[in-house]
N, C-alpha and C. Protein backbone atom coordinates (compact mmCIF):
# COMPACT_ATOMS: atom_id res chain seq x y z
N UNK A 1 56.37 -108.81 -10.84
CA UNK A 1 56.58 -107.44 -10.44
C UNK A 1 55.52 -106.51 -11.04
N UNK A 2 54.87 -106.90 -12.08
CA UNK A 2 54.06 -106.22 -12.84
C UNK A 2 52.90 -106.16 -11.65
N UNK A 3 52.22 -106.81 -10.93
CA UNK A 3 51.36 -106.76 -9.89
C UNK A 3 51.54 -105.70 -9.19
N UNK A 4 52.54 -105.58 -8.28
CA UNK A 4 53.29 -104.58 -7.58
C UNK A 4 53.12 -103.16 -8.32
N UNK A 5 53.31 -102.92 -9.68
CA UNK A 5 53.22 -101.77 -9.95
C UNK A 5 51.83 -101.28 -10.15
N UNK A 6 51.04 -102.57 -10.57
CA UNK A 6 49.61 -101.82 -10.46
C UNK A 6 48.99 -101.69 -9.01
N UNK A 7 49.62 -102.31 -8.08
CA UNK A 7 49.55 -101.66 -6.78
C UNK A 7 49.56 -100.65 -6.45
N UNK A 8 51.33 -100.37 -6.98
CA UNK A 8 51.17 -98.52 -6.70
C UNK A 8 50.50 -97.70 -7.18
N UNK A 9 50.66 -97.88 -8.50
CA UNK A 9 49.24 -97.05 -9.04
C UNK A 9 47.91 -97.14 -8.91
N UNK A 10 47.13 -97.91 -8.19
CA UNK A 10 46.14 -97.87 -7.77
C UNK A 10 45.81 -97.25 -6.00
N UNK A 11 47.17 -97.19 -5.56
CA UNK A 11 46.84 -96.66 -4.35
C UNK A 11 47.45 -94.82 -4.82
N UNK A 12 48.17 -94.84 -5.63
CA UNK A 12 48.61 -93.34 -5.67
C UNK A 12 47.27 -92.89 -6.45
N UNK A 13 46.49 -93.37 -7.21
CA UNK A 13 45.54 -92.82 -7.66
C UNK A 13 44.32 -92.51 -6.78
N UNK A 14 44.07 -93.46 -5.91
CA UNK A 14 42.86 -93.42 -4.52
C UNK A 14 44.46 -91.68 -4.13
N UNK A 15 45.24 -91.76 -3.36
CA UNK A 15 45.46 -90.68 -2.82
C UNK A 15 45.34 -89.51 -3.68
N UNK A 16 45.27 -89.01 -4.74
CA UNK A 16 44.96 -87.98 -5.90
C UNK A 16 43.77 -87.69 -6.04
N UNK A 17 42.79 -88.62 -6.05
CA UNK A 17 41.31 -88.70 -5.47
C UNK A 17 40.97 -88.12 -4.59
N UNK A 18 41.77 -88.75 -3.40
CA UNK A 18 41.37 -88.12 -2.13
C UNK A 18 41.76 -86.48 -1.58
N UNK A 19 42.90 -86.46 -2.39
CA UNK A 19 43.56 -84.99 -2.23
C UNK A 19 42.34 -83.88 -3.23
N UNK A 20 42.62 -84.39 -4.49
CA UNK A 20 41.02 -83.54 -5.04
C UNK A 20 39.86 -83.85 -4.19
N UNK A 21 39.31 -84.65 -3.39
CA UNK A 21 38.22 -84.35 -2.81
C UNK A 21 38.19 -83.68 -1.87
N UNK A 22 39.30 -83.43 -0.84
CA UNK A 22 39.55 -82.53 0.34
C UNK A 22 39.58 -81.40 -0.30
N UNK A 23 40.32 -80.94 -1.60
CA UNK A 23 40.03 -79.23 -1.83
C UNK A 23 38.88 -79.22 -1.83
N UNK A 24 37.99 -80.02 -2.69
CA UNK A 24 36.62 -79.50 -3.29
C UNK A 24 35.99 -79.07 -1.86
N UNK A 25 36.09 -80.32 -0.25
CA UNK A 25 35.49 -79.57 0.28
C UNK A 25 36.10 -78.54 0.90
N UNK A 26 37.21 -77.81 1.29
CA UNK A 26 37.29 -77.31 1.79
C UNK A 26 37.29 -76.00 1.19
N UNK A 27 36.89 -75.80 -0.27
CA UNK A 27 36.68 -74.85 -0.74
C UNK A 27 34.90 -74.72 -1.05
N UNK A 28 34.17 -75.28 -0.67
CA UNK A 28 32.93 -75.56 -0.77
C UNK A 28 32.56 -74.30 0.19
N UNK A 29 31.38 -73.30 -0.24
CA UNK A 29 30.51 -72.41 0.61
C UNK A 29 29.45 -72.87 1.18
N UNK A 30 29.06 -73.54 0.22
CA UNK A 30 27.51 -73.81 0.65
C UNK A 30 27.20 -74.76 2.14
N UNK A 31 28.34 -75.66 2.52
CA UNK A 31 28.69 -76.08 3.68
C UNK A 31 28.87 -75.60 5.31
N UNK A 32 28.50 -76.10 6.12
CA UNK A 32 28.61 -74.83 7.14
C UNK A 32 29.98 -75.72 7.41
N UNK A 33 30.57 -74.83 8.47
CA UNK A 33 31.94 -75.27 9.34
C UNK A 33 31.88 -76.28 9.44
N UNK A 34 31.29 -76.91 10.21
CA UNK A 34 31.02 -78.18 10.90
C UNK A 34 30.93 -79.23 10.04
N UNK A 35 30.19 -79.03 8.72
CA UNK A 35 30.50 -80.28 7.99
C UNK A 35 31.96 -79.82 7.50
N UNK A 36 32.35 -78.91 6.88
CA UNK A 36 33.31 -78.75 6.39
C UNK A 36 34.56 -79.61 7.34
N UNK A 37 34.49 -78.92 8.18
CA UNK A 37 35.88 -79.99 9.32
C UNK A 37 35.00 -81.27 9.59
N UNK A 38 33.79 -81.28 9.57
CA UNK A 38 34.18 -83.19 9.90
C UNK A 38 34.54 -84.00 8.46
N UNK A 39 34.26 -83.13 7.06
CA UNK A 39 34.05 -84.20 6.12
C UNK A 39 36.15 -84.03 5.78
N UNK A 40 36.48 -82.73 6.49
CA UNK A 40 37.56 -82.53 6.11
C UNK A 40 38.74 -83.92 6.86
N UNK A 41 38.30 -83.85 7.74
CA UNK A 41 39.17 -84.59 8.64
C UNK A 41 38.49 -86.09 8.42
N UNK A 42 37.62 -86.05 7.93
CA UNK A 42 37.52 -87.89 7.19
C UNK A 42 38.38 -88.42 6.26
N UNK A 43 38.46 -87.03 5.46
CA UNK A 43 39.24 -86.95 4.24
C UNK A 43 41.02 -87.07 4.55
N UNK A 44 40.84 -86.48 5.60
CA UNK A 44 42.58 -86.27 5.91
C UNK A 44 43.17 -88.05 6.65
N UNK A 45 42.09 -88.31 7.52
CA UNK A 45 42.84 -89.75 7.92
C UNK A 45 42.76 -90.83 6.84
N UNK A 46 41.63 -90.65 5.81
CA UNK A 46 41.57 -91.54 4.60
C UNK A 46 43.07 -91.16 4.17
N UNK A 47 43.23 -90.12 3.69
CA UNK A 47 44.82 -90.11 3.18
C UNK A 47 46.29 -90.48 4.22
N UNK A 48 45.78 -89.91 5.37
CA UNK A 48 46.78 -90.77 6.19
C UNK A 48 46.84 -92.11 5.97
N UNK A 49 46.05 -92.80 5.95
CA UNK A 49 46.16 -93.93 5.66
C UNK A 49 46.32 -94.50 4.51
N UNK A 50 46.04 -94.01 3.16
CA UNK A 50 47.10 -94.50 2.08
C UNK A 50 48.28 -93.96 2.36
N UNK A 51 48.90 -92.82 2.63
CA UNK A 51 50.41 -92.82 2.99
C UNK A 51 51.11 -93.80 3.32
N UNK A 52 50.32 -93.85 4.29
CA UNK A 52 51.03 -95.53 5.28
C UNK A 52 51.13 -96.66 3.97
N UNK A 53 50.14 -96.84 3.28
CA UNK A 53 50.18 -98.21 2.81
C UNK A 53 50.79 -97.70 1.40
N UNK A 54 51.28 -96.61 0.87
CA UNK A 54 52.55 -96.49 0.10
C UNK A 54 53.73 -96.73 0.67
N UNK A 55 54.30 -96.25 2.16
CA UNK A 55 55.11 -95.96 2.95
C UNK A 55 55.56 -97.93 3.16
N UNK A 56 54.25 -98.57 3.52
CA UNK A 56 54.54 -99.96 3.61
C UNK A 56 54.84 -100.83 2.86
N UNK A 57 54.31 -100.66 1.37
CA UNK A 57 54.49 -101.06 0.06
C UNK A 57 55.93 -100.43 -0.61
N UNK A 58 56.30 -99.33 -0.06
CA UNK A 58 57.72 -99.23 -0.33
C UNK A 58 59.04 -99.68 0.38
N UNK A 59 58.70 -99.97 1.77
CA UNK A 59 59.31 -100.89 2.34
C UNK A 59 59.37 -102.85 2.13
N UNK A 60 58.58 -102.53 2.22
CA UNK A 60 58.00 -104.16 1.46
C UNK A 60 59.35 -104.53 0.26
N UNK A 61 58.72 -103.73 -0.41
CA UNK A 61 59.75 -103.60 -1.95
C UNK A 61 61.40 -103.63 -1.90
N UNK A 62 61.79 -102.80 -1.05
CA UNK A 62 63.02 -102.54 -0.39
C UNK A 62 63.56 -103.56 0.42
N UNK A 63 62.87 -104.31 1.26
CA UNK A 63 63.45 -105.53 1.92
C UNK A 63 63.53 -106.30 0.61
N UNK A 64 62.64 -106.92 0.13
CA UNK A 64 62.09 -107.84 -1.27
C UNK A 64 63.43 -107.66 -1.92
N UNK A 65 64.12 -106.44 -2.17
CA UNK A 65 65.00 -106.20 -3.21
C UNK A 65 66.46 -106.47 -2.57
N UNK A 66 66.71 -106.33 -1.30
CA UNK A 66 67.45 -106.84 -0.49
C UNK A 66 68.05 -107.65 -0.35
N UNK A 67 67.19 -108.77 -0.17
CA UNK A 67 66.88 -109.95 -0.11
C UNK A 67 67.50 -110.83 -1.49
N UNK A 68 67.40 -109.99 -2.86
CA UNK A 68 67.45 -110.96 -3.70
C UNK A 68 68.88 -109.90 -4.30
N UNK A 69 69.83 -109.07 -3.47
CA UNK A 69 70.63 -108.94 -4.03
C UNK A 69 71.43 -109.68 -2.72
């Protein structure tokens, strides 16, 4: 189980990452619009997609635990 938890914490830490890197840019001037929304929306499906793979890793866990009660 010890695996599993450094799982989560390695994907909740990539999403904390990723959430500080979307402010930085979207508070960035020196950027015009255009990068700003494309680097923004790189940033946003990168985090969509750890969601998911917390969202799946907590299901995972939940059947797993299921299972062995």
């Amino acid at each position: 189980m010890r695996i599993i938890n450094i799982l989560e914490q390695e994907i909740n830490l990539k999403k904390i990452k990723l959430e500080n890197e979307l402010e930085r840019v979207l508070n960035n001037r020196t950027l015009s619009t255009d990068q700003i929304t494309k680097e923004a929306i790189d940033i946003v499906n990168k985090l969509t997609n750890t969601n998911n793979s917390l969202v799946t890793l907590g299901s995972y866990l939940n059947k797993e635990e299921k299972k062995q009660n």
